[in-house]
C-alpha atoms as a PDB file:
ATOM      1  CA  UNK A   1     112.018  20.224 112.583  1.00  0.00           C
ATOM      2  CA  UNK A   2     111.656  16.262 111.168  1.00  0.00           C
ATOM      3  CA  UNK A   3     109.020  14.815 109.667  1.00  0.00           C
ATOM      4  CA  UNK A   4     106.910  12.964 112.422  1.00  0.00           C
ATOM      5  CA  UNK A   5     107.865   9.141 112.553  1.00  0.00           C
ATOM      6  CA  UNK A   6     109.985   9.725 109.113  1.00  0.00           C
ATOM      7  CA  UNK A   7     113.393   9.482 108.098  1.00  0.00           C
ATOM      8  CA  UNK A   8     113.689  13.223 106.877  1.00  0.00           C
ATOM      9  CA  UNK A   9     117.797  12.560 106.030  1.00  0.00           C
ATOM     10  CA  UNK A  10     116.868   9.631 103.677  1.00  0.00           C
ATOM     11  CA  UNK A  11     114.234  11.281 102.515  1.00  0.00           C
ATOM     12  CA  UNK A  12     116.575  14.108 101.235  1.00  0.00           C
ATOM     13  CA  UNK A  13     119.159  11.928 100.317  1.00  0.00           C
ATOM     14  CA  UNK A  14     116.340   9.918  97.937  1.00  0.00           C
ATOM     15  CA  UNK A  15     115.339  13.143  96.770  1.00  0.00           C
ATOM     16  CA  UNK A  16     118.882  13.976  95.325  1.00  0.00           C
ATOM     17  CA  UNK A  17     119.598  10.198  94.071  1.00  0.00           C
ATOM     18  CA  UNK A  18     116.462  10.797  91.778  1.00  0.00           C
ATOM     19  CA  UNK A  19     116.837  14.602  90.625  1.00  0.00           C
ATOM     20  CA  UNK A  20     120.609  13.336  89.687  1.00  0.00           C
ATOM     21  CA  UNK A  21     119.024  10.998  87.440  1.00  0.00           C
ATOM     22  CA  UNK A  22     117.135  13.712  85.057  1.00  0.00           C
ATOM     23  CA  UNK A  23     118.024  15.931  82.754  1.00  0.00           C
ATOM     24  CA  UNK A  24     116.003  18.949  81.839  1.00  0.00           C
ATOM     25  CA  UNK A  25     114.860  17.830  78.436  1.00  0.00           C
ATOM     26  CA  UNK A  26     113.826  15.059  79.996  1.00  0.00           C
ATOM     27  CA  UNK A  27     111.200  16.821  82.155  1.00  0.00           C
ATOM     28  CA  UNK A  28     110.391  19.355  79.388  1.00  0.00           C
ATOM     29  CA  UNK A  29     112.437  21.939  80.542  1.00  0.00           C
ATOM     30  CA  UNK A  30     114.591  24.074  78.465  1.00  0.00           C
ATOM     31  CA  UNK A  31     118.197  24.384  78.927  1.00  0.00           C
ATOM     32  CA  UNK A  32     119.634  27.948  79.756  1.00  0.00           C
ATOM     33  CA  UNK A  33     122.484  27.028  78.800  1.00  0.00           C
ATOM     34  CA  UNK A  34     124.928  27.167  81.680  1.00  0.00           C
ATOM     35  CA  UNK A  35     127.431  24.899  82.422  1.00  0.00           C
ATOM     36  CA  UNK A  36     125.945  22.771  85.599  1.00  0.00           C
ATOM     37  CA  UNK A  37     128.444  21.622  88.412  1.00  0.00           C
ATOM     38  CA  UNK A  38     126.969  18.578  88.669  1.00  0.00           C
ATOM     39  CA  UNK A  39     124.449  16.255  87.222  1.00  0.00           C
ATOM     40  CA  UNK A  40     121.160  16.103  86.977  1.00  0.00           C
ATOM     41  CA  UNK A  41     118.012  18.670  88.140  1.00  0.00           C
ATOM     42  CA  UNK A  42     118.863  21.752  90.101  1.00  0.00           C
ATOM     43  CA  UNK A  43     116.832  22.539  93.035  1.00  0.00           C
ATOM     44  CA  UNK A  44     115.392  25.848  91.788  1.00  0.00           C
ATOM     45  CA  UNK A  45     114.087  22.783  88.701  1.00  0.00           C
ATOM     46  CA  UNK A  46     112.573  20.604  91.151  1.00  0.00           C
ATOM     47  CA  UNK A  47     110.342  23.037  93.143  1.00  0.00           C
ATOM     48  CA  UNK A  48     109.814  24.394  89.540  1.00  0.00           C
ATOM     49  CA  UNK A  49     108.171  21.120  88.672  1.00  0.00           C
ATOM     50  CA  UNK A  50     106.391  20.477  91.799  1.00  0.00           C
ATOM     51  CA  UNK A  51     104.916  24.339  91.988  1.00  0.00           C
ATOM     52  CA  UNK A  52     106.460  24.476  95.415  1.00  0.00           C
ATOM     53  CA  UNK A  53     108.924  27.065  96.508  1.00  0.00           C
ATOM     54  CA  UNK A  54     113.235  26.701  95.829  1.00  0.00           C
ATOM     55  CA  UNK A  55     113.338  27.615  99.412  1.00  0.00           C
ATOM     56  CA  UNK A  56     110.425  25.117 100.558  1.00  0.00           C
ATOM     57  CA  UNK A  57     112.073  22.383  98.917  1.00  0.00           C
ATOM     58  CA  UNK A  58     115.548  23.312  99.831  1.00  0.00           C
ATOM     59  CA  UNK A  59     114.730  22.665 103.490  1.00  0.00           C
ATOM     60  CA  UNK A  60     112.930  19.246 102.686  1.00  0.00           C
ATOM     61  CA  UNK A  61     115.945  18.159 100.477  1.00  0.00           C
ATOM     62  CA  UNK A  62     117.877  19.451 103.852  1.00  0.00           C
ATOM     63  CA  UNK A  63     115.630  17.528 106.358  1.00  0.00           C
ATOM     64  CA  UNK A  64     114.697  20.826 108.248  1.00  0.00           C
ATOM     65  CA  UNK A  65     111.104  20.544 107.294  1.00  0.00           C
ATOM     66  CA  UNK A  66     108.153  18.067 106.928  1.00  0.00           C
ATOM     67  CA  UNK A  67     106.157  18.009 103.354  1.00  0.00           C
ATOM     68  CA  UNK A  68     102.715  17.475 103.434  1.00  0.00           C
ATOM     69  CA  UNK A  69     101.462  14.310 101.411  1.00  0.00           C
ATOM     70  CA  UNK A  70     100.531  16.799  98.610  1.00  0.00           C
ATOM     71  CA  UNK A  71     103.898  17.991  98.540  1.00  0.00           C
ATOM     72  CA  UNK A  72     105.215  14.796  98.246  1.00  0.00           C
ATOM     73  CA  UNK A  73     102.987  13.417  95.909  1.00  0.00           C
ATOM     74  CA  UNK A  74     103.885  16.995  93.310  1.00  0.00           C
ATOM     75  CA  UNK A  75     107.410  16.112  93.890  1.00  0.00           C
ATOM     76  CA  UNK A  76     106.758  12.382  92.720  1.00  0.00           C
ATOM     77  CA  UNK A  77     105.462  13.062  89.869  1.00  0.00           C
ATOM     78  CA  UNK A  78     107.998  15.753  88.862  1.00  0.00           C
ATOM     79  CA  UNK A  79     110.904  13.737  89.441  1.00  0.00           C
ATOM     80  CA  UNK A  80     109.246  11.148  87.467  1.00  0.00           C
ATOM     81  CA  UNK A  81     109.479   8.252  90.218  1.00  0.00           C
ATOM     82  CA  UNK A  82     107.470   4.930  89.632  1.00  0.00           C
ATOM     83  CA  UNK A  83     104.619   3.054  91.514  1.00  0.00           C
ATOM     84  CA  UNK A  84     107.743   1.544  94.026  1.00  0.00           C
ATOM     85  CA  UNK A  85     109.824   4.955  94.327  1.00  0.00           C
ATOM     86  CA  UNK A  86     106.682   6.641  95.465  1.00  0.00           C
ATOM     87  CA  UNK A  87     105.526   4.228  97.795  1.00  0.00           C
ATOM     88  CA  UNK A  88     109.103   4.192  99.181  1.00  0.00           C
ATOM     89  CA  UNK A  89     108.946   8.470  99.446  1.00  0.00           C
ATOM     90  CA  UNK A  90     106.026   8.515 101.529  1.00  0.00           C
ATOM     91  CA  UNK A  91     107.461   5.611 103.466  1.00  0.00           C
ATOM     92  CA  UNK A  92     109.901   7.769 104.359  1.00  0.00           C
ATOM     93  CA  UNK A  93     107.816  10.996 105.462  1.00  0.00           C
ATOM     94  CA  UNK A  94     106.482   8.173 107.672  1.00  0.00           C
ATOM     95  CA  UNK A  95     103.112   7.754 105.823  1.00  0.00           C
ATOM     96  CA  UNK A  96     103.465   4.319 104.144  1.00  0.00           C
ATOM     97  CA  UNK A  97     101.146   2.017 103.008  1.00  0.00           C
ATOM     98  CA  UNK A  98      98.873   0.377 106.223  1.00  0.00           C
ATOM     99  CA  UNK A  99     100.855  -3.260 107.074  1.00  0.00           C
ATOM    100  CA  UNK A 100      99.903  -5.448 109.354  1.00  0.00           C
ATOM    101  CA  UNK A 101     102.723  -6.005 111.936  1.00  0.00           C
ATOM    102  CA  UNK A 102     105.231  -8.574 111.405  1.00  0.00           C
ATOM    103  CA  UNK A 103     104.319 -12.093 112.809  1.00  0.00           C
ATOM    104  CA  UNK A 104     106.950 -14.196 113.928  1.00  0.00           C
ATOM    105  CA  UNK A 105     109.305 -15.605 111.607  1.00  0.00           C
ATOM    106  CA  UNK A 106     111.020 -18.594 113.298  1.00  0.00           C
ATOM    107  CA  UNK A 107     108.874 -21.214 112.306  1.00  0.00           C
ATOM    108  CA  UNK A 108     107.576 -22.065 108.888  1.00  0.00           C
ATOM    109  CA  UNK A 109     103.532 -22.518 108.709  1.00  0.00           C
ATOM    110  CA  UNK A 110     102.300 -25.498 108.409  1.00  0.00           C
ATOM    111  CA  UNK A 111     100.818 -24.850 105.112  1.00  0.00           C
ATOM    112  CA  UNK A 112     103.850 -23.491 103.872  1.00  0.00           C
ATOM    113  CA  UNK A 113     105.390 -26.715 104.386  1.00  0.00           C
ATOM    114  CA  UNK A 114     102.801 -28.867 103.057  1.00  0.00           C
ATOM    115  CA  UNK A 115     102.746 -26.497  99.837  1.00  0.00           C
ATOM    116  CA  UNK A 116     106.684 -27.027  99.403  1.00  0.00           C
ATOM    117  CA  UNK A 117     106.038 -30.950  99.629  1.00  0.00           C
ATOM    118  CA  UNK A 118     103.547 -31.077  96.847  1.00  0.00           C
ATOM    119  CA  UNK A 119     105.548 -29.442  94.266  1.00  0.00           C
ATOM    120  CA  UNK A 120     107.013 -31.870  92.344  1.00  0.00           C
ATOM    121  CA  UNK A 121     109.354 -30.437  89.957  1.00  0.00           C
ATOM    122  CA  UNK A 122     108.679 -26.832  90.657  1.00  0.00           C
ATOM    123  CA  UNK A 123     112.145 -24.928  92.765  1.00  0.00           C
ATOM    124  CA  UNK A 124     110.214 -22.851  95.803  1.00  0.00           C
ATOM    125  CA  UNK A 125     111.413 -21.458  98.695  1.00  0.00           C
ATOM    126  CA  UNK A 126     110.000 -20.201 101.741  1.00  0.00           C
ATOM    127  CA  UNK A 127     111.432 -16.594 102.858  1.00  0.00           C
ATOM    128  CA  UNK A 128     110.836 -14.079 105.261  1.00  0.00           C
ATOM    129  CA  UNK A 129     110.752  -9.827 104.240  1.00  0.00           C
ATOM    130  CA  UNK A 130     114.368  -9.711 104.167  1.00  0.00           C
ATOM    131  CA  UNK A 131     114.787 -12.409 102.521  1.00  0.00           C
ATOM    132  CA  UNK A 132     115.997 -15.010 105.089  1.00  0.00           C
ATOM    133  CA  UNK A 133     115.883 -18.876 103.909  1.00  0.00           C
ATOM    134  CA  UNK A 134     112.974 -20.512 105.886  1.00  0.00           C
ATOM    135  CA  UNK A 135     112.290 -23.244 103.884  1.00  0.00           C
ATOM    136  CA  UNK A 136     113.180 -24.925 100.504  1.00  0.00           C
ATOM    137  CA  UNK A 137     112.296 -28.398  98.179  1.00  0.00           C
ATOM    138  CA  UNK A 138     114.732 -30.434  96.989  1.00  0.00           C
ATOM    139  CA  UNK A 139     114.541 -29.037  93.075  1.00  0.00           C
ATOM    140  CA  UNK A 140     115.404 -25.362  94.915  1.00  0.00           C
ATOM    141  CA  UNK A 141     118.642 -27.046  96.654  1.00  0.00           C
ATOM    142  CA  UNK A 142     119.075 -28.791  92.867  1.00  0.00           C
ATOM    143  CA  UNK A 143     118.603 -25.336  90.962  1.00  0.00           C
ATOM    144  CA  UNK A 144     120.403 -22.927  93.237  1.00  0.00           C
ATOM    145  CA  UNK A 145     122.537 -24.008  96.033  1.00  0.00           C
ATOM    146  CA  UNK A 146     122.664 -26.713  98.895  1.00  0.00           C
ATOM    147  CA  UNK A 147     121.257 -24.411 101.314  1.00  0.00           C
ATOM    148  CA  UNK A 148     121.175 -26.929 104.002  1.00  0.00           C
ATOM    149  CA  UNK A 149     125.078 -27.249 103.795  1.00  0.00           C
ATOM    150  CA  UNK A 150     125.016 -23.141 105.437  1.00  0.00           C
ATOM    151  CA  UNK A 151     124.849 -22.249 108.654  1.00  0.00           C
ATOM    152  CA  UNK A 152     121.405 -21.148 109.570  1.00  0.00           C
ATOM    153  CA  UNK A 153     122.786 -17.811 109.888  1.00  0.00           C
ATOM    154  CA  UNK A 154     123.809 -17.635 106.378  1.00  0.00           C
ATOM    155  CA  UNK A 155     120.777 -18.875 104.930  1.00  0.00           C
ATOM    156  CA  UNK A 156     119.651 -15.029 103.475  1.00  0.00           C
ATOM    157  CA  UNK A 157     119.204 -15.086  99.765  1.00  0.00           C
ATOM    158  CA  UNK A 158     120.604 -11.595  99.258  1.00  0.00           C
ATOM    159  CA  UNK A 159     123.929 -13.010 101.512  1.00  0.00           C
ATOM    160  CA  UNK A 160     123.886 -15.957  99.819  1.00  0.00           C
ATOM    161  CA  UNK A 161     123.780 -14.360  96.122  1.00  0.00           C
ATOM    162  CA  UNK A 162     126.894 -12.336  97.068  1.00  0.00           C
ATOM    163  CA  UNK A 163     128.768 -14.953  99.459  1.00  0.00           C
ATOM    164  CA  UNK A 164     127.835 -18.219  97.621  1.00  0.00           C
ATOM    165  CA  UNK A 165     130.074 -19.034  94.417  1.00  0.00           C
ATOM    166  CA  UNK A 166     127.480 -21.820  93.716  1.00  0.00           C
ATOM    167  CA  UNK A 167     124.940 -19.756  93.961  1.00  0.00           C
ATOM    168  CA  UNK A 168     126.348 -16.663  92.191  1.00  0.00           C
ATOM    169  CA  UNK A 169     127.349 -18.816  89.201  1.00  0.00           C
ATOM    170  CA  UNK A 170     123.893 -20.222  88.889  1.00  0.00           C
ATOM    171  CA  UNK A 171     122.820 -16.798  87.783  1.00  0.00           C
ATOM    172  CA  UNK A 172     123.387 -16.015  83.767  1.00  0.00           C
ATOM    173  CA  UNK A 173     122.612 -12.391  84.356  1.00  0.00           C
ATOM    174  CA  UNK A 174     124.288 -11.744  88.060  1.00  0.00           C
ATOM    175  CA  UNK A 175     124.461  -8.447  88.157  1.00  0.00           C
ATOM    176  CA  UNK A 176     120.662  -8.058  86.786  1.00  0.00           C
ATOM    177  CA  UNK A 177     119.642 -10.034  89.414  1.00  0.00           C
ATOM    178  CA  UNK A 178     121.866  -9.038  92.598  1.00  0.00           C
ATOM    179  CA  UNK A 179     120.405  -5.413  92.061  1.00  0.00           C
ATOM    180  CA  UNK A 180     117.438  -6.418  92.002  1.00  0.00           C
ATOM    181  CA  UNK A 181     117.484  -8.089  95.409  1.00  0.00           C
ATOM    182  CA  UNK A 182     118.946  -5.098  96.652  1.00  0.00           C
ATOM    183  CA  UNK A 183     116.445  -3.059  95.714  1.00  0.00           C
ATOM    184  CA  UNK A 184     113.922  -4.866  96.670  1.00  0.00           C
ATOM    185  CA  UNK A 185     115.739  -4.928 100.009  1.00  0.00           C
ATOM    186  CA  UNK A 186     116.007  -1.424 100.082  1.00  0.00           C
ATOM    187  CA  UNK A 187     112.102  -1.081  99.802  1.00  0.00           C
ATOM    188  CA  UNK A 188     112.144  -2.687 102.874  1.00  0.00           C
ATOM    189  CA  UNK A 189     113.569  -0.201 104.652  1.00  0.00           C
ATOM    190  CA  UNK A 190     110.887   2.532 104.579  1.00  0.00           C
ATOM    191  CA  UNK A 191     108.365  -0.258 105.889  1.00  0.00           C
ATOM    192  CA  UNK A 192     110.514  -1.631 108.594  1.00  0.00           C
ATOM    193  CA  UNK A 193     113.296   0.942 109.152  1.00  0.00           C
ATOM    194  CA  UNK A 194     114.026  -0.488 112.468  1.00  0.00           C
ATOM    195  CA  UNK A 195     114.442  -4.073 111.539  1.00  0.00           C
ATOM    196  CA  UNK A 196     117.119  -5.632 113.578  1.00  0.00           C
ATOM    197  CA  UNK A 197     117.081  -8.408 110.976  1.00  0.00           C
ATOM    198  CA  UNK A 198     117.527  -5.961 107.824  1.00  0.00           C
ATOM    199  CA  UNK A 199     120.520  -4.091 110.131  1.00  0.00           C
ATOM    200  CA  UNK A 200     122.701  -7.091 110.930  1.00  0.00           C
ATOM    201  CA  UNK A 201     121.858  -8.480 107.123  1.00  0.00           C
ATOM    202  CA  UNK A 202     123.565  -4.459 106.519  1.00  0.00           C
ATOM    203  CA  UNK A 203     126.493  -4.785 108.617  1.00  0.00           C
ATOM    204  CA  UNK A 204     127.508  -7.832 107.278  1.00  0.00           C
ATOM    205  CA  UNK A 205     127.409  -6.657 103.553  1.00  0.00           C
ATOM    206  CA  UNK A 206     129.449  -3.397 104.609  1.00  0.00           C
ATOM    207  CA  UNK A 207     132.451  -5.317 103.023  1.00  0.00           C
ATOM    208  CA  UNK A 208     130.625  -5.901  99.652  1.00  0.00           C
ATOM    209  CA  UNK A 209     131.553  -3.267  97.003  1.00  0.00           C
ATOM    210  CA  UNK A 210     128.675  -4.182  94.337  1.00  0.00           C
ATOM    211  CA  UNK A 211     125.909  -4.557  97.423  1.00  0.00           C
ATOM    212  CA  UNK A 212     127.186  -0.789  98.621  1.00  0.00           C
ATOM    213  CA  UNK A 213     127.594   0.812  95.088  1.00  0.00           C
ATOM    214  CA  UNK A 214     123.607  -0.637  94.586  1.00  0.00           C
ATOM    215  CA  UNK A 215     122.403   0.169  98.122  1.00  0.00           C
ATOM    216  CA  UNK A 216     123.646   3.911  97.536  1.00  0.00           C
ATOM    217  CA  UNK A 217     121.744   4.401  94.442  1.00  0.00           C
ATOM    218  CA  UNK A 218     119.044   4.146  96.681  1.00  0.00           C
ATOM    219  CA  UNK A 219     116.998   2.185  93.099  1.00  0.00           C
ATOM    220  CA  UNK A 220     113.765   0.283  94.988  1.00  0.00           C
ATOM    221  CA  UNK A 221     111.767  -2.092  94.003  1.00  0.00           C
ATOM    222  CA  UNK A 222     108.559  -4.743  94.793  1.00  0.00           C
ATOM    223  CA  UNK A 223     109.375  -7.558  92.917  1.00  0.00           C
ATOM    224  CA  UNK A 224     106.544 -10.311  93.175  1.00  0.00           C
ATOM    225  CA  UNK A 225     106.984 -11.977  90.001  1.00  0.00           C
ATOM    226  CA  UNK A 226     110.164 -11.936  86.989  1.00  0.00           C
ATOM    227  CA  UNK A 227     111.718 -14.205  84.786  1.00  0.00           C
ATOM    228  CA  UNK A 228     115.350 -14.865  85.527  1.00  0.00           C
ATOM    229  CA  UNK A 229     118.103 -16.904  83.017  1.00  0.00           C
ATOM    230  CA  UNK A 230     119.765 -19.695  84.796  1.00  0.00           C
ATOM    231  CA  UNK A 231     122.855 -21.887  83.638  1.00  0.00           C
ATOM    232  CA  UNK A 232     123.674 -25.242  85.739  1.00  0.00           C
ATOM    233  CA  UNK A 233     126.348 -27.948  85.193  1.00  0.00           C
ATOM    234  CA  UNK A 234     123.703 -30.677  84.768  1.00  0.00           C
ATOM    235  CA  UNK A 235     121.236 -29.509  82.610  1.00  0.00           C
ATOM    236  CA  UNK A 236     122.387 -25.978  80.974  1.00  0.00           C
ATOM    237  CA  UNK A 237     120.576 -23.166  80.357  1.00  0.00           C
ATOM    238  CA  UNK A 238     117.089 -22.668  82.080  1.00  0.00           C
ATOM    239  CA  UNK A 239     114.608 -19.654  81.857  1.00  0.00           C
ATOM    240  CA  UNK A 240     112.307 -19.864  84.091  1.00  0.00           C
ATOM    241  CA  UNK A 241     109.498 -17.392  85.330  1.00  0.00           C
ATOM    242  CA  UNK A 242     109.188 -16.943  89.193  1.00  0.00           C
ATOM    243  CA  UNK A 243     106.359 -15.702  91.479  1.00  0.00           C
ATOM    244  CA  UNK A 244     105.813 -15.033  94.938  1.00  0.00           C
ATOM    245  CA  UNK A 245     102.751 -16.303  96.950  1.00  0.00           C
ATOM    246  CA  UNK A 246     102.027 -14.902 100.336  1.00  0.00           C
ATOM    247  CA  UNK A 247      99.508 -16.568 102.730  1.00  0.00           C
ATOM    248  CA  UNK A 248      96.971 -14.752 104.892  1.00  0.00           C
ATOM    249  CA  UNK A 249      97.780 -16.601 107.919  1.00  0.00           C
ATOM    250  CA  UNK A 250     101.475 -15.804 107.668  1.00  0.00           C
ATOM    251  CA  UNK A 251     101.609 -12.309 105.444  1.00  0.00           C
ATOM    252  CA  UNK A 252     105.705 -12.104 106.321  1.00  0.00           C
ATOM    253  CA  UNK A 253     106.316 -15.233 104.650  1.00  0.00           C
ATOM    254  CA  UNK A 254     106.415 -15.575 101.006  1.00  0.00           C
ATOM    255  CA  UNK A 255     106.945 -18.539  98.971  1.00  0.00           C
ATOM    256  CA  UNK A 256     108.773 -18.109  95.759  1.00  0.00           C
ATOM    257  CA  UNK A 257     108.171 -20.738  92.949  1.00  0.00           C
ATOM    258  CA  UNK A 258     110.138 -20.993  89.914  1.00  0.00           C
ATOM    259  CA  UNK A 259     107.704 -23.018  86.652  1.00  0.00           C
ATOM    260  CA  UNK A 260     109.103 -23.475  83.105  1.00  0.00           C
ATOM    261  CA  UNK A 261     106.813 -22.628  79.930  1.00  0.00           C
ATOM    262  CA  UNK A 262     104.886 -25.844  78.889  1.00  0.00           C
ATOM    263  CA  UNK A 263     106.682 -27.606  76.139  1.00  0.00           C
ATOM    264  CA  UNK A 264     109.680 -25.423  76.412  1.00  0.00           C
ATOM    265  CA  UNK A 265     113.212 -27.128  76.249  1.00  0.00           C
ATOM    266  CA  UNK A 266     113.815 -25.370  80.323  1.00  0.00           C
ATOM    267  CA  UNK A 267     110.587 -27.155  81.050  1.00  0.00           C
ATOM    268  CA  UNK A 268     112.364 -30.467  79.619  1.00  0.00           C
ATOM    269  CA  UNK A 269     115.657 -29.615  81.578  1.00  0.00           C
ATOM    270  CA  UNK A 270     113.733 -28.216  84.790  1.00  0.00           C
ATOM    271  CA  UNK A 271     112.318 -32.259  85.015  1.00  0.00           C
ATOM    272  CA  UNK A 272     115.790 -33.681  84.040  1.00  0.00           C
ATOM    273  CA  UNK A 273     117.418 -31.563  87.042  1.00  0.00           C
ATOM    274  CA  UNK A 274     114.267 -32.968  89.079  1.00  0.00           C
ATOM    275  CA  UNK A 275     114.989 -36.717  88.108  1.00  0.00           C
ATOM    276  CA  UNK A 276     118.130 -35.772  90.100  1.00  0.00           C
ATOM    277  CA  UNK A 277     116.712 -35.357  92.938  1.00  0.00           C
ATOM    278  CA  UNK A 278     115.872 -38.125  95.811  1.00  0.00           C
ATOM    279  CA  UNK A 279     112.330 -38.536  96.158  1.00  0.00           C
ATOM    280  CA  UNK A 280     112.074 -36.675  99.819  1.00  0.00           C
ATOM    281  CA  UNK A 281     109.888 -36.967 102.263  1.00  0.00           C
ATOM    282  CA  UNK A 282     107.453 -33.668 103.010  1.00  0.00           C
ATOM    283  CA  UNK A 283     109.340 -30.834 104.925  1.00  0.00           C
ATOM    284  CA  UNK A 284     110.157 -31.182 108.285  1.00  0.00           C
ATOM    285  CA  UNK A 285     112.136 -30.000 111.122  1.00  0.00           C
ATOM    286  CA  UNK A 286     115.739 -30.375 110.895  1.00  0.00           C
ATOM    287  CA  UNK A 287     118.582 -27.790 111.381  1.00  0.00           C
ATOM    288  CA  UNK A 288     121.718 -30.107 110.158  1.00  0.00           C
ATOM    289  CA  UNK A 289     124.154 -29.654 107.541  1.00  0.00           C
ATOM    290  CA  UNK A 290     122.340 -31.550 104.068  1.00  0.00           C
ATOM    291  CA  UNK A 291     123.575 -34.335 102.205  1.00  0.00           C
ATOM    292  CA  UNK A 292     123.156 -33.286  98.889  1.00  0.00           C
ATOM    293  CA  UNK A 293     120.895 -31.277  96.762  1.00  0.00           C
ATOM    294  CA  UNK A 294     118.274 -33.846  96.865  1.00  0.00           C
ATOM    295  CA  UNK A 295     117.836 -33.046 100.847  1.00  0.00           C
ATOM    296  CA  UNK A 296     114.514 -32.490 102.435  1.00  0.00           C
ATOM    297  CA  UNK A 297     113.335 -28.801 102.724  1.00  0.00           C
ATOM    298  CA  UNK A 298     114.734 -27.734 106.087  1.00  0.00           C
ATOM    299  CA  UNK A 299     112.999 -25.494 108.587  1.00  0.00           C
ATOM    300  CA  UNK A 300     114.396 -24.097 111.398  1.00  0.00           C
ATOM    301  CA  UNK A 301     114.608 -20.689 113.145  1.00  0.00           C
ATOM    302  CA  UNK A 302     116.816 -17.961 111.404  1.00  0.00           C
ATOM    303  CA  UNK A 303     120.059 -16.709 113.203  1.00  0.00           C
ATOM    304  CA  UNK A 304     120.259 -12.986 112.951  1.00  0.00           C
ATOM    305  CA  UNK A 305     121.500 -12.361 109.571  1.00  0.00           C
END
């Protein structure tokens, strides 16, 4: 039996990630004692925790049986997941969070592009759920990476971070922030599990051994805001703090801005790396190769990524 519309195999396999991850004192258990084959909660602890049967839980671990939202919300809060892991569970057992369907993505709104023209100094990009490139101004291109000089197929941040050396050196903390992406990537997954976009974006990471080793720890995330430590030939170091904005007219586009603390020395070097820039005209259409990071925001229609 599966869970209706659910993923009962991830489910199970999420399930085992996260028991791996605790140890009995840490759930205020006591320890018999007993030498334990392999990390983490046993099962007999789990259904312990969430006052369900071993057997019960044995089968949902298994994916030969549905749990009821009850059941899944015990087993949340015995396994200790957050605000994110839980919404990601019951994603899973095919009860997610309401969404309204995704709208296309091809074409960047026109207030989307008007918004990237008016920010001044400010990096921001325009990006779809999973993360494809829409849009950008030219202090993104300046901070991060030419993104007009990719294909249109390559322009996917989480590609990008891994497949970009300009890009990837950008980053003072890599790692930190690579995972991150990847979880919030994974989170995806249990909205949109049949995503074309998020499969061929899968595929052609197979190759990558940090994106596989992150994306089978199954960690997920909704990241809508963060600070993030950035180090560029120009200027130096930079910490700035970023947030994402999502309009009402197109909720499957997000625009990601990047601001400096006021008097800071990164505010000081986010307006010297801005002074770099060519004054640009507002966004508008154009697919071709850039010319420099001082380009225009591009917009165009995402290849399959």
């Amino acid at each position: 039996m599966s869970t209706s519309g659910g993923r009962p195999k991830e489910l199970g396999a999420f399930l085992r990630t996260r028991r791996a991850e605790l140890t009995p004192q840490q759930v205020g258990l006591p320890s018999d004692g007993t030498p334990r084959r392999v990390a983490g909660l046993r099962r007999a602890e789990v259904a312990r925790l969430a006052s369900i049967s071993t057997d019960y839980y044995t089968r949902i671990e298994q994916g030969r049986m549905p749990a009821s939202t009850p059941v899944l919300e015990s087993l949340a809060r015995a396994l200790r997941l957050s605000p994110d892991q839980r919404a990601y569970l019951l994603g899973l057992a095919g009860r997610p969070p309401a969404e309204p369907p995704d709208r296309a993505t091809a074409e960047v709104t026109e207030h989307n592009r008007r918004l990237l023209a008016q920010l001044a100094t400010g990096p921001a990009l325009v990006v779809t759920r999973t993360m494809d490139v829409l849009a950008w101004n030219p202090p993104a291109a300046a901070l991060l990476t030419d993104f007009g000089r990719h294909p249109v197929r390559d322009r996917n941040y989480v590609w990008l971070l891994f497949n970009d050396p300009v890009l990837r050196s950008r980053y003072r903390d890599w790692a930190d922030g690579a995972r991150a992406c990847v979880a919030h990537l994974r989170m995806h997954t249990a909205r949109r599990p049949d995503d074309p976009r998020l499969h061929r974006l899968l595929a052609r990471m197979a190759d990558q051994v940090d994106f596989q080793r992150w994306w089978q720890a199954r960690e997920v995330a909704v990241h809508d805001s963060g600070n993030k430590r950035f180090r560029h030939p120009l200027v130096g170091d930079l910490t700035l703090d970023w947030d994402t904005l999502t309009s009402a007219t197109a909720p499957d586009q997000h625009i990601v801005v990047w601001t400096a603390e006021p008097g800071s020395a990164s505010e000081h070097r986010l307006r010297a790396l801005a002074a770099h820039t060519v004054a640009a005209a507002p966004p508008g259409p154009g697919s071709g190769p850039s010319t420099g990071p001082a380009t225009d925001p591009r917009r165009g229609a995402p290849e399959p990524a």
